[in-house]
C-alpha atoms as a PDB file:
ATOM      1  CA  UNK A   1      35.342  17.587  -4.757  1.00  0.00           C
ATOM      2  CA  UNK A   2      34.509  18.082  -8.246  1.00  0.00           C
ATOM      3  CA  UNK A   3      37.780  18.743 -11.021  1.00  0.00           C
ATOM      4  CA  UNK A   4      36.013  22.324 -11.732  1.00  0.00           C
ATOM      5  CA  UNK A   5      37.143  23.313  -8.316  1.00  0.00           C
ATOM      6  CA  UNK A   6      40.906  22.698  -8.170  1.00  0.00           C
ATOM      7  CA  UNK A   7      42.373  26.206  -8.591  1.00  0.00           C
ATOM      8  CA  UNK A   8      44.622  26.200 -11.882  1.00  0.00           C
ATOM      9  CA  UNK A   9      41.669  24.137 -14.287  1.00  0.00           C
ATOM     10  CA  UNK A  10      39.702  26.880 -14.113  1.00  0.00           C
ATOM     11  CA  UNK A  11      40.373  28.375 -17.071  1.00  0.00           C
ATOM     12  CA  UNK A  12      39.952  25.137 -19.208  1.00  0.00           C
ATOM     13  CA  UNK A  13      36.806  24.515 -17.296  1.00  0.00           C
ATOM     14  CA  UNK A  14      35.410  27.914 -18.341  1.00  0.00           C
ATOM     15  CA  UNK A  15      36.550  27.528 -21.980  1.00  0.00           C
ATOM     16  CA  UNK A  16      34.555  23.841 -21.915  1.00  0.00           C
ATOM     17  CA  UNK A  17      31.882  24.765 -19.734  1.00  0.00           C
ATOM     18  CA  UNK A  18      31.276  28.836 -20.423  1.00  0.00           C
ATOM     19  CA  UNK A  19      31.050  28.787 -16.568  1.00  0.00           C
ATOM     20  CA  UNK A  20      33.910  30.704 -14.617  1.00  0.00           C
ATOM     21  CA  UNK A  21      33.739  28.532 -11.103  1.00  0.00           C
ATOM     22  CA  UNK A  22      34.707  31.154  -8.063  1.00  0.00           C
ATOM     23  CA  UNK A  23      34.627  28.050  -5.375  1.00  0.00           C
ATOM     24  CA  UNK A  24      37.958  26.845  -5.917  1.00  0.00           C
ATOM     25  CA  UNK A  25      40.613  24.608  -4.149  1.00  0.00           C
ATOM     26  CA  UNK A  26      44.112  25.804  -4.305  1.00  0.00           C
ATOM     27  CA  UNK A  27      46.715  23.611  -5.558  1.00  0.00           C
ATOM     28  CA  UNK A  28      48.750  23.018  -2.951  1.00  0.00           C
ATOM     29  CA  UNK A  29      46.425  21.326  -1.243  1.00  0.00           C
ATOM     30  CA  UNK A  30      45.781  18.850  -3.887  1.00  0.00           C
ATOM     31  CA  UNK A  31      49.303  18.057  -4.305  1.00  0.00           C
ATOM     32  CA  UNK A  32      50.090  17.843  -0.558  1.00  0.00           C
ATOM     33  CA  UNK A  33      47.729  15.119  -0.263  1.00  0.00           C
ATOM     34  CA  UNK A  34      48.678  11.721   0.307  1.00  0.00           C
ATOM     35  CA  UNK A  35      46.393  10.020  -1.892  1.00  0.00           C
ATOM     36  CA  UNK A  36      43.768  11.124  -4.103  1.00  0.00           C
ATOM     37  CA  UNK A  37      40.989   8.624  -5.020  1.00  0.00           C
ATOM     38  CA  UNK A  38      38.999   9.533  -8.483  1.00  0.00           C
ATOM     39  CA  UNK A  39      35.630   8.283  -8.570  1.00  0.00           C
ATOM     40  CA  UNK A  40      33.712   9.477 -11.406  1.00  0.00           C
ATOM     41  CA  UNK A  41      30.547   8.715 -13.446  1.00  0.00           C
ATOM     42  CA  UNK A  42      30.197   7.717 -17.133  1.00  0.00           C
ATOM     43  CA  UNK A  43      28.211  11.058 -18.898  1.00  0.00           C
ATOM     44  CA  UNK A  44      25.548   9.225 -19.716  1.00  0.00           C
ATOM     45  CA  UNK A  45      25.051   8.029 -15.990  1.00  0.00           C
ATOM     46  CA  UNK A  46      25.530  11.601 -14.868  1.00  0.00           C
ATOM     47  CA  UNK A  47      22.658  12.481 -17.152  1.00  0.00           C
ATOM     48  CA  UNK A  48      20.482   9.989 -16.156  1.00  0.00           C
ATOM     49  CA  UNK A  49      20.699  10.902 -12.410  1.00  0.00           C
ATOM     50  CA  UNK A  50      20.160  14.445 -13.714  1.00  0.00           C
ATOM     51  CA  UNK A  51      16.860  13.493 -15.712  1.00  0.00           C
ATOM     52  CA  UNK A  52      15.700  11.787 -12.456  1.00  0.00           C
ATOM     53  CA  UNK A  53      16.450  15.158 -10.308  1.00  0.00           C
ATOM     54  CA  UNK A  54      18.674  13.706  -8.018  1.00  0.00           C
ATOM     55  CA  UNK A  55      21.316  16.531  -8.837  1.00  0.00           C
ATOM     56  CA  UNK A  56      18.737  19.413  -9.599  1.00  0.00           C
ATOM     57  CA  UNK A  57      15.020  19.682  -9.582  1.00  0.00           C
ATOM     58  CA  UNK A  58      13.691  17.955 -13.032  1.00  0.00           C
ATOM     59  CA  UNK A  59      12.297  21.826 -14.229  1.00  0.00           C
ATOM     60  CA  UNK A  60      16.278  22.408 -14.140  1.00  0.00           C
ATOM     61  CA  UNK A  61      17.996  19.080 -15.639  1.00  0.00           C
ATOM     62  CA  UNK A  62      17.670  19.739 -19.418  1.00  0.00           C
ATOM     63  CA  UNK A  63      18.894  23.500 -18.969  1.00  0.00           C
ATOM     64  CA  UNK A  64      21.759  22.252 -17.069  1.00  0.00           C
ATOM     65  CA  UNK A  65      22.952  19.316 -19.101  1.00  0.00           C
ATOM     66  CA  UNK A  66      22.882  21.778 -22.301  1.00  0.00           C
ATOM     67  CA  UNK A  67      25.271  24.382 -20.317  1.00  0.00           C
ATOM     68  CA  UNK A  68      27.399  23.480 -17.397  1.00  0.00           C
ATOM     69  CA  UNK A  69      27.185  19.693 -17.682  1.00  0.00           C
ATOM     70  CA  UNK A  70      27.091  19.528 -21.453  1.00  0.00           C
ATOM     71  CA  UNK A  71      30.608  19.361 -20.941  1.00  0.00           C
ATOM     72  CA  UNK A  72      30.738  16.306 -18.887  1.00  0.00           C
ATOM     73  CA  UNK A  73      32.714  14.634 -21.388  1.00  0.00           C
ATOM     74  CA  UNK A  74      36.113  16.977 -21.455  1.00  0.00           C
ATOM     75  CA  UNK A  75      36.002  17.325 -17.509  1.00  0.00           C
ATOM     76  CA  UNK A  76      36.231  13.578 -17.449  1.00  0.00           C
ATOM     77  CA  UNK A  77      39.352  13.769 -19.900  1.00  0.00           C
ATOM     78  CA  UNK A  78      40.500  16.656 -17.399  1.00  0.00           C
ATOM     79  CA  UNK A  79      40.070  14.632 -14.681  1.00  0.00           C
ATOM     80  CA  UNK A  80      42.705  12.031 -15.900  1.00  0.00           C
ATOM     81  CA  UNK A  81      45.315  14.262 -16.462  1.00  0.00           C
END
């Protein structure tokens, strides 16, 4: 699961991103879990596997990393809190 999906950082997503996410996770299950393991890439990994079209098809990668994914940076930061 991605942090754009849990429930209550949508809003700060959307104010990074410009994106309002509809496929959210509710809280409650996040903080009923027993253990929750972060594993994350750096941004400038993400964008590399982006470039390569491993996420989206190459025709799409640029586009995406300027919108949505230009925003890698403060999801990580949201990630940690």
């Amino acid at each position: 699961m991605n942090v754009q999906h849990i429930e209550s950082l949508t809003p700060l997503v959307e104010r990074i991103t410009g994106v309002r996410v509809r496929e959210t996770v509710p809280d409650w299950v996040i903080q009923r879990a027993s253990e929750i393991v972060m594993a994350d890439l750096t941004p400038q990994a993400l964008q590399t596997r982006m470039r390569r079209g491993d996420i989206y098809p190459v025709d799409r990668a640029e586009r995406a990393i300027g919108n949505f994914f230009g925003g890698a940076i403060s999801l990580l930061c949201a990630n940690l809190r």
